[in-house]
PDB file of N, CA and C in Angstrom:
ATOM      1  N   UNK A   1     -31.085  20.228 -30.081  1.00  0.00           N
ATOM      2  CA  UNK A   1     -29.790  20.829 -30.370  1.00  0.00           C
ATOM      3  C   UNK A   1     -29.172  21.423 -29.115  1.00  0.00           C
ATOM      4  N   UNK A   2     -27.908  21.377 -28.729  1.00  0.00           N
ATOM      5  CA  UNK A   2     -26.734  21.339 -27.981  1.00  0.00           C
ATOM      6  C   UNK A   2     -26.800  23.016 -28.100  1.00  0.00           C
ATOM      7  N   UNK A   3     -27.191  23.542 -26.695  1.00  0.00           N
ATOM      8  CA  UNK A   3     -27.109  25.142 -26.889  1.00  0.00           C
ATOM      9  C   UNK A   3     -25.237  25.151 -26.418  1.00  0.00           C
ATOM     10  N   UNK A   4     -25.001  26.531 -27.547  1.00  0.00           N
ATOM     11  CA  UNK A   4     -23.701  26.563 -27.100  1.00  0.00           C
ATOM     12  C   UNK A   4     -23.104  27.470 -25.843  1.00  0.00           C
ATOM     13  N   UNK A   5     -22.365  27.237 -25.263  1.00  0.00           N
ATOM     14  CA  UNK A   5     -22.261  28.521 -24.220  1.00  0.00           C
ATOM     15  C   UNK A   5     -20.846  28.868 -24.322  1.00  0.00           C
ATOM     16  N   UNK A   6     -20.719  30.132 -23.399  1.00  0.00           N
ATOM     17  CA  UNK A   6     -19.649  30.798 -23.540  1.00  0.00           C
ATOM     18  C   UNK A   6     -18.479  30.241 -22.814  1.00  0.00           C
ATOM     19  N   UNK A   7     -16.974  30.756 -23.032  1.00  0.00           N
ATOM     20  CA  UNK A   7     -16.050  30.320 -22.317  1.00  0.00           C
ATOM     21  C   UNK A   7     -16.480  30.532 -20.834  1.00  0.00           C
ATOM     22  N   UNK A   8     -16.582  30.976 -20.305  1.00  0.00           N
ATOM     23  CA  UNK A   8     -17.119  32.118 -19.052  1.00  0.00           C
ATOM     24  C   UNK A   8     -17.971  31.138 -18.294  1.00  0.00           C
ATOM     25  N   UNK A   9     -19.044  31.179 -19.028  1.00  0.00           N
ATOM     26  CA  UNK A   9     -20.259  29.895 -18.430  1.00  0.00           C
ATOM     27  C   UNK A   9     -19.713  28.599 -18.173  1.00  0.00           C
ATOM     28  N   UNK A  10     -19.006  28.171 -19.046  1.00  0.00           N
ATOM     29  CA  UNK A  10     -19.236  26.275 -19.297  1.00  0.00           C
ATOM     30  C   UNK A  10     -17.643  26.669 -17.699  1.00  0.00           C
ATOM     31  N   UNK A  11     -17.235  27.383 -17.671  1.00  0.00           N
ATOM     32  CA  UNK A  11     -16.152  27.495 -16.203  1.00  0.00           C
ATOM     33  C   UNK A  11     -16.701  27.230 -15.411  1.00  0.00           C
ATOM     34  N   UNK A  12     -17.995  28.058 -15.067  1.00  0.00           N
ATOM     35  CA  UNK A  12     -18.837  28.356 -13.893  1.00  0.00           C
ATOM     36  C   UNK A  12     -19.081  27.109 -13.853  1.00  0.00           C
ATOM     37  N   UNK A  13     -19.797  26.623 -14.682  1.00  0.00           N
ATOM     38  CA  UNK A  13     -20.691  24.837 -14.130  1.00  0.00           C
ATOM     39  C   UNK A  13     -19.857  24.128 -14.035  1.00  0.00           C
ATOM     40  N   UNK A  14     -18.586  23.900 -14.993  1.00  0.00           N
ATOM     41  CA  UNK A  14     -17.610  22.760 -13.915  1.00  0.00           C
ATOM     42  C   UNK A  14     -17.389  23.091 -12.629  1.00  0.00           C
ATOM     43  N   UNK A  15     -16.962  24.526 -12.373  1.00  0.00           N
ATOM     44  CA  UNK A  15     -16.639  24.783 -10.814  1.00  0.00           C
ATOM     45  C   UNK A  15     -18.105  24.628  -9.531  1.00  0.00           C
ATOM     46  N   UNK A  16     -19.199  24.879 -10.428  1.00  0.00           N
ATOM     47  CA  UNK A  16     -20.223  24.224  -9.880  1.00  0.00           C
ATOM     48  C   UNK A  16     -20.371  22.841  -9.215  1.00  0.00           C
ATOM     49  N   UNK A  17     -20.324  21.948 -10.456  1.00  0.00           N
ATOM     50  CA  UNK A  17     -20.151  20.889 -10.018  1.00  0.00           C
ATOM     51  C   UNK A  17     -19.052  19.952  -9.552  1.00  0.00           C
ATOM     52  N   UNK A  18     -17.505  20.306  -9.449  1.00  0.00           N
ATOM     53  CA  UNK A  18     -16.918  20.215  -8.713  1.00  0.00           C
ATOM     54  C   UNK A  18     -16.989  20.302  -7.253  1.00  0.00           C
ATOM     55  N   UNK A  19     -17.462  21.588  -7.170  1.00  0.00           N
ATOM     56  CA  UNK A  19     -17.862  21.997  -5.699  1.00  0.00           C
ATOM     57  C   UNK A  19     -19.156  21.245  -5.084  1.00  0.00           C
ATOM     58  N   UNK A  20     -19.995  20.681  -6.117  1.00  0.00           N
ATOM     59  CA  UNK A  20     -21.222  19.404  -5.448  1.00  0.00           C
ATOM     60  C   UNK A  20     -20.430  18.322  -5.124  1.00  0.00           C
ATOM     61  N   UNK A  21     -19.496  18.171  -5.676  1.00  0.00           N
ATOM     62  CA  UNK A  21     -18.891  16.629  -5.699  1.00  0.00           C
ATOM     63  C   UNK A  21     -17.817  16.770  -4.302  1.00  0.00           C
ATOM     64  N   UNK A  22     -17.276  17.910  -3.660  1.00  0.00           N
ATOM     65  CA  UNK A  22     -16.077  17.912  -2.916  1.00  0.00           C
ATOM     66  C   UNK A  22     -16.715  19.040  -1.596  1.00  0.00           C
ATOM     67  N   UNK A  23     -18.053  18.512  -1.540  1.00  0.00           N
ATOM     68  CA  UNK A  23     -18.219  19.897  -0.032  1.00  0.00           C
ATOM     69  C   UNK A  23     -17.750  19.711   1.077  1.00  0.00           C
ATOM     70  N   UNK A  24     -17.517  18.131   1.649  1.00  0.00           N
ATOM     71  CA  UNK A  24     -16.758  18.098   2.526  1.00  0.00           C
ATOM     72  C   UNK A  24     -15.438  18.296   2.772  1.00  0.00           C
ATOM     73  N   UNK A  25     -14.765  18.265   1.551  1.00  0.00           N
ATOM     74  CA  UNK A  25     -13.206  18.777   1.385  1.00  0.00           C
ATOM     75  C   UNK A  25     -12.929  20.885   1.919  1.00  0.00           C
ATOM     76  N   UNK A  26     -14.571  20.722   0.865  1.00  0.00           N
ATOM     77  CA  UNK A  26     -14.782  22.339   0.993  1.00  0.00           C
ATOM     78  C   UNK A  26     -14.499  22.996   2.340  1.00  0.00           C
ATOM     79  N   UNK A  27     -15.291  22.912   3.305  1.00  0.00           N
ATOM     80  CA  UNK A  27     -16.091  22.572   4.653  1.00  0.00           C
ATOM     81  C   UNK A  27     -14.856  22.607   5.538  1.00  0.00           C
ATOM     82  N   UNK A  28     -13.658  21.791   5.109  1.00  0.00           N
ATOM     83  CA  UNK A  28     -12.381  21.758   6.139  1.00  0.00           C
ATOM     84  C   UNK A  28     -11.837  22.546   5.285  1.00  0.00           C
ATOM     85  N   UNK A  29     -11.375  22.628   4.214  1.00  0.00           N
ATOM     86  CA  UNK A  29     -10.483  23.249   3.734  1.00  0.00           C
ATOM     87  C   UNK A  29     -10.914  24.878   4.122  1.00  0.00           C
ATOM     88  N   UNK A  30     -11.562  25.425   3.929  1.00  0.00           N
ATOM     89  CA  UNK A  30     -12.289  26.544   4.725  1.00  0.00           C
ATOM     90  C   UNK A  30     -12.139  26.707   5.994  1.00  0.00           C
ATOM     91  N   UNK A  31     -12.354  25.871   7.157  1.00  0.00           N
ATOM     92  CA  UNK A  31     -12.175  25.904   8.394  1.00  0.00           C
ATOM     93  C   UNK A  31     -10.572  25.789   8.756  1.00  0.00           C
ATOM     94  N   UNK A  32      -9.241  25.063   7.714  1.00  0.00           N
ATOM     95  CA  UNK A  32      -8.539  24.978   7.873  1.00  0.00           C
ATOM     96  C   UNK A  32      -7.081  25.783   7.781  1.00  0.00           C
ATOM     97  N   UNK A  33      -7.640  26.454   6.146  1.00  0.00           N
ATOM     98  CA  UNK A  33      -6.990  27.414   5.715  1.00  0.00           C
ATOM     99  C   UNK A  33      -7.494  28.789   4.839  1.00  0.00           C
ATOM    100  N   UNK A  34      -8.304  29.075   5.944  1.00  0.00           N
ATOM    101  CA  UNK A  34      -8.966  30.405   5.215  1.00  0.00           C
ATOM    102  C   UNK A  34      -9.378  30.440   4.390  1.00  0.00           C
ATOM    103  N   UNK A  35      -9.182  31.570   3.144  1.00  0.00           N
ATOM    104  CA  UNK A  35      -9.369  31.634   1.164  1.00  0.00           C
ATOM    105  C   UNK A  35      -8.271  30.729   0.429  1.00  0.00           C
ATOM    106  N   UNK A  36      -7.806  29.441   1.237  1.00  0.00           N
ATOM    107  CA  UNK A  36      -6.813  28.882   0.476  1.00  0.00           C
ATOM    108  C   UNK A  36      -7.784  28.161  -1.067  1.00  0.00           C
ATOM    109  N   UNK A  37      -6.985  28.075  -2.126  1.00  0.00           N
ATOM    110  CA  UNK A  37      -7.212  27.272  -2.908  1.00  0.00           C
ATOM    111  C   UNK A  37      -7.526  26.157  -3.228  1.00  0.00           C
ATOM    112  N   UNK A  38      -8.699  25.402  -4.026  1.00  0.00           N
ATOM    113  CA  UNK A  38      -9.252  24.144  -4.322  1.00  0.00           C
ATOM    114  C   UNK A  38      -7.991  23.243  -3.812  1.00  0.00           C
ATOM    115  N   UNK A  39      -7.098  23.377  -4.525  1.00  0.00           N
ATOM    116  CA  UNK A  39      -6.202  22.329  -4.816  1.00  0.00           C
ATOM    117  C   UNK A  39      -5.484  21.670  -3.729  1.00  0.00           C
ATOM    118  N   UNK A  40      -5.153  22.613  -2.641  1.00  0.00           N
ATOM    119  CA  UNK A  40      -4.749  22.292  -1.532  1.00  0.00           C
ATOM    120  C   UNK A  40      -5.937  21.516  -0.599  1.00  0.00           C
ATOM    121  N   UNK A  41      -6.784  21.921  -0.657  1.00  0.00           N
ATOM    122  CA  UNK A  41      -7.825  21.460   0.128  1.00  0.00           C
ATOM    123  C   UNK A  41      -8.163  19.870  -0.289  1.00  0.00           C
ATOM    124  N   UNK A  42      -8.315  19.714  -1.359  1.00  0.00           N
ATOM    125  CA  UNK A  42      -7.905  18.310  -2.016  1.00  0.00           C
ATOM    126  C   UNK A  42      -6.918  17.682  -1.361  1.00  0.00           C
ATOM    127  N   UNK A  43      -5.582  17.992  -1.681  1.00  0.00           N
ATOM    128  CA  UNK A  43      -4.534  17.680  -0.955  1.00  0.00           C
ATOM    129  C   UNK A  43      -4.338  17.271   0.652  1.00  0.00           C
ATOM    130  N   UNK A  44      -5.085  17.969   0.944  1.00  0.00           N
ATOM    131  CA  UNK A  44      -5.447  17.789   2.699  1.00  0.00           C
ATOM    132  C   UNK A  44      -6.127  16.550   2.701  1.00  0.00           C
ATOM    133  N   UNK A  45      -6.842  16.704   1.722  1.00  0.00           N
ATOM    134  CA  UNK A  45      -8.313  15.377   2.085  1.00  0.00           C
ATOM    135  C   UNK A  45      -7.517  14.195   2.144  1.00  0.00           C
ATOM    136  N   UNK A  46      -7.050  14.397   0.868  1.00  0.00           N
ATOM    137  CA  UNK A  46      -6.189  13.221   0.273  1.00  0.00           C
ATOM    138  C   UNK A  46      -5.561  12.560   1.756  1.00  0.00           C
ATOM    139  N   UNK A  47      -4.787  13.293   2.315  1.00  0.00           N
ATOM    140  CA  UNK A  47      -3.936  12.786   2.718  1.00  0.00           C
ATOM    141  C   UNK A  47      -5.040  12.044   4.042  1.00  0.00           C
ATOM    142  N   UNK A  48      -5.835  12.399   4.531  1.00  0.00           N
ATOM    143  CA  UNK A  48      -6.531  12.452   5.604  1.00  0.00           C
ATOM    144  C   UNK A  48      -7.246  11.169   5.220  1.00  0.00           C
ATOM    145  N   UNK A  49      -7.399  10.705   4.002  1.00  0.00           N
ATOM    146  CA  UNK A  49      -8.171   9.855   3.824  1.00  0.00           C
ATOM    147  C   UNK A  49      -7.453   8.327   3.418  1.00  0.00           C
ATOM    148  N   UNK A  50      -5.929   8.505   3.335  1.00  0.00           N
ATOM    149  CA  UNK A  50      -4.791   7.310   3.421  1.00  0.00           C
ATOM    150  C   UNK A  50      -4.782   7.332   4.622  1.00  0.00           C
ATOM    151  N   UNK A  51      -4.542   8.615   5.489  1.00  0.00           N
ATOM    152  CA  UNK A  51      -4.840   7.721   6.600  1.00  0.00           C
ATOM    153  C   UNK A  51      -5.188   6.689   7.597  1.00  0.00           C
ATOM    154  N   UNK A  52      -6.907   7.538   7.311  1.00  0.00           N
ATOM    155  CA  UNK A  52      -8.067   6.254   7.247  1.00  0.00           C
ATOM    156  C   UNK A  52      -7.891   5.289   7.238  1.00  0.00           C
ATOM    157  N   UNK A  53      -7.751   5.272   5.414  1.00  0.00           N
ATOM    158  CA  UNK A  53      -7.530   4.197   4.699  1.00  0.00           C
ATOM    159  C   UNK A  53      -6.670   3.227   5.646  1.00  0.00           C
ATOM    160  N   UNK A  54      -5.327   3.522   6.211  1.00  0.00           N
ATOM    161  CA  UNK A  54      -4.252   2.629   7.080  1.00  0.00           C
ATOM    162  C   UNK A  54      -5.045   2.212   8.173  1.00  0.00           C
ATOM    163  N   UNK A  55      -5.653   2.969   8.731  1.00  0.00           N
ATOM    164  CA  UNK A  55      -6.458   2.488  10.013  1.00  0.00           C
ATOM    165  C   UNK A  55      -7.643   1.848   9.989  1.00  0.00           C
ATOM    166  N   UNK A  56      -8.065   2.209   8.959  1.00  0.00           N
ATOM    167  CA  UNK A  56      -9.236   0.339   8.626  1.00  0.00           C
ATOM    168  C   UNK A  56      -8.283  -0.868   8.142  1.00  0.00           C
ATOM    169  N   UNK A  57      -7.253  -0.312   7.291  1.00  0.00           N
ATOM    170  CA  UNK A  57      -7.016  -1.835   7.205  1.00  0.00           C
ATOM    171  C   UNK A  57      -6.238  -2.623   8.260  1.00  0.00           C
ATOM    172  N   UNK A  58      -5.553  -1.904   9.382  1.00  0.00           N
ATOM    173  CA  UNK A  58      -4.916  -2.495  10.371  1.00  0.00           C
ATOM    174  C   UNK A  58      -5.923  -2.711  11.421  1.00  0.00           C
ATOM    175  N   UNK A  59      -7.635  -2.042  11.595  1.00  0.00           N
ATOM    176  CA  UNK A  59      -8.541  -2.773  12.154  1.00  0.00           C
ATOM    177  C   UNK A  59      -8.942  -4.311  11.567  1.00  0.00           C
ATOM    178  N   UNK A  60      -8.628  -4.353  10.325  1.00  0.00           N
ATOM    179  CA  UNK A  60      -9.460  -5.365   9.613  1.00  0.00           C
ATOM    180  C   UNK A  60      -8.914  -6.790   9.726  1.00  0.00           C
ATOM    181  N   UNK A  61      -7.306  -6.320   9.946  1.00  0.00           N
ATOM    182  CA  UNK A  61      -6.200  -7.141   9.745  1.00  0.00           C
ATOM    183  C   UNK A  61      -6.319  -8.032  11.258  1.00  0.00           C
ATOM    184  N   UNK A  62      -6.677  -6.434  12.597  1.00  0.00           N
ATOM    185  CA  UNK A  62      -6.921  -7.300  13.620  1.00  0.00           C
ATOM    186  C   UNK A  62      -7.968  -8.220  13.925  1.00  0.00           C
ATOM    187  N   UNK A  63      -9.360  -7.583  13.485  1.00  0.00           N
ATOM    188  CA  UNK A  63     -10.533  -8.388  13.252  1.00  0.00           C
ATOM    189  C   UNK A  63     -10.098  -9.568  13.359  1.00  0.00           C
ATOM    190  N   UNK A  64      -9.690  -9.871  11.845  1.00  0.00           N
ATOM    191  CA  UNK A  64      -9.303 -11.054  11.021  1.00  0.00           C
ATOM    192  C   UNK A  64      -8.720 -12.291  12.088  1.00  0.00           C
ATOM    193  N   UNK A  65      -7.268 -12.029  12.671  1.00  0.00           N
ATOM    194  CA  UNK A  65      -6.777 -12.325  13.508  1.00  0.00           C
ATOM    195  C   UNK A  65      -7.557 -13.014  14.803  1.00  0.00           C
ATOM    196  N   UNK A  66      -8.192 -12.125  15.516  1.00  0.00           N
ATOM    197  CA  UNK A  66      -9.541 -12.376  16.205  1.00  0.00           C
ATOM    198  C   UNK A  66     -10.476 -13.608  15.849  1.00  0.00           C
ATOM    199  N   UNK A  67     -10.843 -13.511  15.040  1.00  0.00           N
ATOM    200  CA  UNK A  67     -11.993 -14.105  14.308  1.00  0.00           C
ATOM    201  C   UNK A  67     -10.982 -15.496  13.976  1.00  0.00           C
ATOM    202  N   UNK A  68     -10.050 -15.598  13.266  1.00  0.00           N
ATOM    203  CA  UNK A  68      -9.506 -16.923  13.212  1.00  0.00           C
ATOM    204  C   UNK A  68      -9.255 -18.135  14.327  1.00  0.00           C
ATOM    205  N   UNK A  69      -8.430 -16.888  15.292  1.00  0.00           N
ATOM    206  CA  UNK A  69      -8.199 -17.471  17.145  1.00  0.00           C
ATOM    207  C   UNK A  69      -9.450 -18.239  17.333  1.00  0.00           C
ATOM    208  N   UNK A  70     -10.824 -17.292  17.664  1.00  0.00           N
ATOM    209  CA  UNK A  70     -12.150 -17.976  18.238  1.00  0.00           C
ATOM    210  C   UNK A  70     -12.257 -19.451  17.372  1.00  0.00           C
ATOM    211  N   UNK A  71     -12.139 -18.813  15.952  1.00  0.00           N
ATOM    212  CA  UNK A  71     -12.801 -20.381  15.237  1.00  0.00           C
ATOM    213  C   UNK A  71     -11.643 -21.847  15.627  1.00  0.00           C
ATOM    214  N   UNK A  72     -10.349 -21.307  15.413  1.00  0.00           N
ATOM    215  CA  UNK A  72      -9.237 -22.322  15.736  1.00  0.00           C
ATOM    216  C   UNK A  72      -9.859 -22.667  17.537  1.00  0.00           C
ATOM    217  N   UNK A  73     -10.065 -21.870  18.008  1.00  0.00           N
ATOM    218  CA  UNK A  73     -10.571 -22.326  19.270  1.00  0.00           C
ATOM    219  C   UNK A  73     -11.541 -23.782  19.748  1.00  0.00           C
ATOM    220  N   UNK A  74     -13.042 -22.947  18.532  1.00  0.00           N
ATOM    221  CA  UNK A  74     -14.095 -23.755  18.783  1.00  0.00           C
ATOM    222  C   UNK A  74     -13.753 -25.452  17.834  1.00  0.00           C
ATOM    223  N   UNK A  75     -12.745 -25.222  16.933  1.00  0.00           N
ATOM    224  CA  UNK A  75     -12.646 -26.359  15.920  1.00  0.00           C
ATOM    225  C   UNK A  75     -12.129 -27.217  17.032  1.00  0.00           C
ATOM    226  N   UNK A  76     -10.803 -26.767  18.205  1.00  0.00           N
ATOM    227  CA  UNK A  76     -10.015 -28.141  19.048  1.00  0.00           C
ATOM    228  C   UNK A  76     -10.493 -28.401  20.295  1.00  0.00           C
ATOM    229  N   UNK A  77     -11.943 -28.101  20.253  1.00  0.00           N
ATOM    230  CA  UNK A  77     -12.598 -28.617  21.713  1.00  0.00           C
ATOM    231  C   UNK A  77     -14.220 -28.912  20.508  1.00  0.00           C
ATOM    232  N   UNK A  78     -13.891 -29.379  19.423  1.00  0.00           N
ATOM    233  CA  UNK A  78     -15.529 -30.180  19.170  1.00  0.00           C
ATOM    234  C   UNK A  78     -15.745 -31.448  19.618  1.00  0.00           C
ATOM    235  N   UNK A  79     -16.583 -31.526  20.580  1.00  0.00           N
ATOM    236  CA  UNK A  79     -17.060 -32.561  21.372  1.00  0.00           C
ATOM    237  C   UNK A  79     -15.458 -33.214  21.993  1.00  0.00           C
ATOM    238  N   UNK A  80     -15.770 -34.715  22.352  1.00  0.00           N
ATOM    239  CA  UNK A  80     -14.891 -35.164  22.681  1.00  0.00           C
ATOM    240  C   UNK A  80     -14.024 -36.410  21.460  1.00  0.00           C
ATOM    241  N   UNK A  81     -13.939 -35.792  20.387  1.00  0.00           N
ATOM    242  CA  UNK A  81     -13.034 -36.105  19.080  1.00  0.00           C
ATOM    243  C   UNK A  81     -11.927 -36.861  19.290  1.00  0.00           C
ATOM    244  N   UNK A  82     -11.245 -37.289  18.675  1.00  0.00           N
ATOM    245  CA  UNK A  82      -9.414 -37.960  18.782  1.00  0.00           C
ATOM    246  C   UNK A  82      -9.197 -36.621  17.487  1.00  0.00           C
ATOM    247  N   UNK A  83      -8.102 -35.787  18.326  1.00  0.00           N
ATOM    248  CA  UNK A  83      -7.682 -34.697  17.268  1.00  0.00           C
ATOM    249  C   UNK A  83      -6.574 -35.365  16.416  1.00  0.00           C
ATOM    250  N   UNK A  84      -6.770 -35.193  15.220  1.00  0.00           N
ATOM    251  CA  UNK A  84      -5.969 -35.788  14.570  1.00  0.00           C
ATOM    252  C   UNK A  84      -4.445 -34.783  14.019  1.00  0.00           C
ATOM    253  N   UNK A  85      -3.527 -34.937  14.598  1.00  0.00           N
ATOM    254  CA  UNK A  85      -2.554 -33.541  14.180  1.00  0.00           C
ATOM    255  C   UNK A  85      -2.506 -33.408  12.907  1.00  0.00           C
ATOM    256  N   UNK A  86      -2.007 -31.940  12.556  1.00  0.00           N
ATOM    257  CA  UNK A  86      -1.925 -31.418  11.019  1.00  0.00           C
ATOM    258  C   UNK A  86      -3.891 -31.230  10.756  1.00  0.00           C
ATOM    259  N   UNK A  87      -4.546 -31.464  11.202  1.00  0.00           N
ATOM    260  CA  UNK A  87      -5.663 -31.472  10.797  1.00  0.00           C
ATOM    261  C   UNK A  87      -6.137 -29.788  11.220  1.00  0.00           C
ATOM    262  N   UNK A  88      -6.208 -29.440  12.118  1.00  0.00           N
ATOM    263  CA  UNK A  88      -6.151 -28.237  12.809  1.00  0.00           C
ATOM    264  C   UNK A  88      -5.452 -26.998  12.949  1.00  0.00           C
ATOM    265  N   UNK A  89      -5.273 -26.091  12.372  1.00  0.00           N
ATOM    266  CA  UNK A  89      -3.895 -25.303  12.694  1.00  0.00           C
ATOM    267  C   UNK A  89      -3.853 -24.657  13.857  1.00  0.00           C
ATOM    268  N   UNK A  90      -2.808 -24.987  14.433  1.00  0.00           N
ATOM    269  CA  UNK A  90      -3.260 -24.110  16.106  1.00  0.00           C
ATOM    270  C   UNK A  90      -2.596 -22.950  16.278  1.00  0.00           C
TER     271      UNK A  90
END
């Protein structure tokens, strides 16, 4: 059986485990803005983490780019072939 607890308690353990789930948000948001509030500190992350987010995918995008060049590279010097146009994209 399901012990019941008080309004008071069942607060504490969400804010408990909220705070397991977000310590690195914690961690800056603390270093960033003093006794500011959960919510902002979220907000910070958030934004910090579209960031990111933009800057892996415009690494990935270059990767990509990269990685196509070399292979288009190695495909129009295999051996000594008759390249056939349209076959290759250069």
């Amino acid at each position: 059986m399901k012990k019941r607890k008080m309004i008071g308690e069942e607060e504490e353990e969400d804010d408990r485990r909220r705070r397991r789930r977000s310590k690195e948000e914690e961690i800056v948001g603390r270093s960033t803005f003093g006794g500011a509030n959960r919510r902002r500190k979220i907000v910070w992350k958030k934004k910090r983490s579209v960031a990111r987010r933009r800057r892996e995918e415009e690494e990935k995008k270059w990767r990509r780019s990269v990685e196509g060049r070399r292979k288009r590279k190695k495909e129009n010097h295999v051996g000594d072939e008759i390249q056939h146009p349209g076959t290759y994209t250069c």
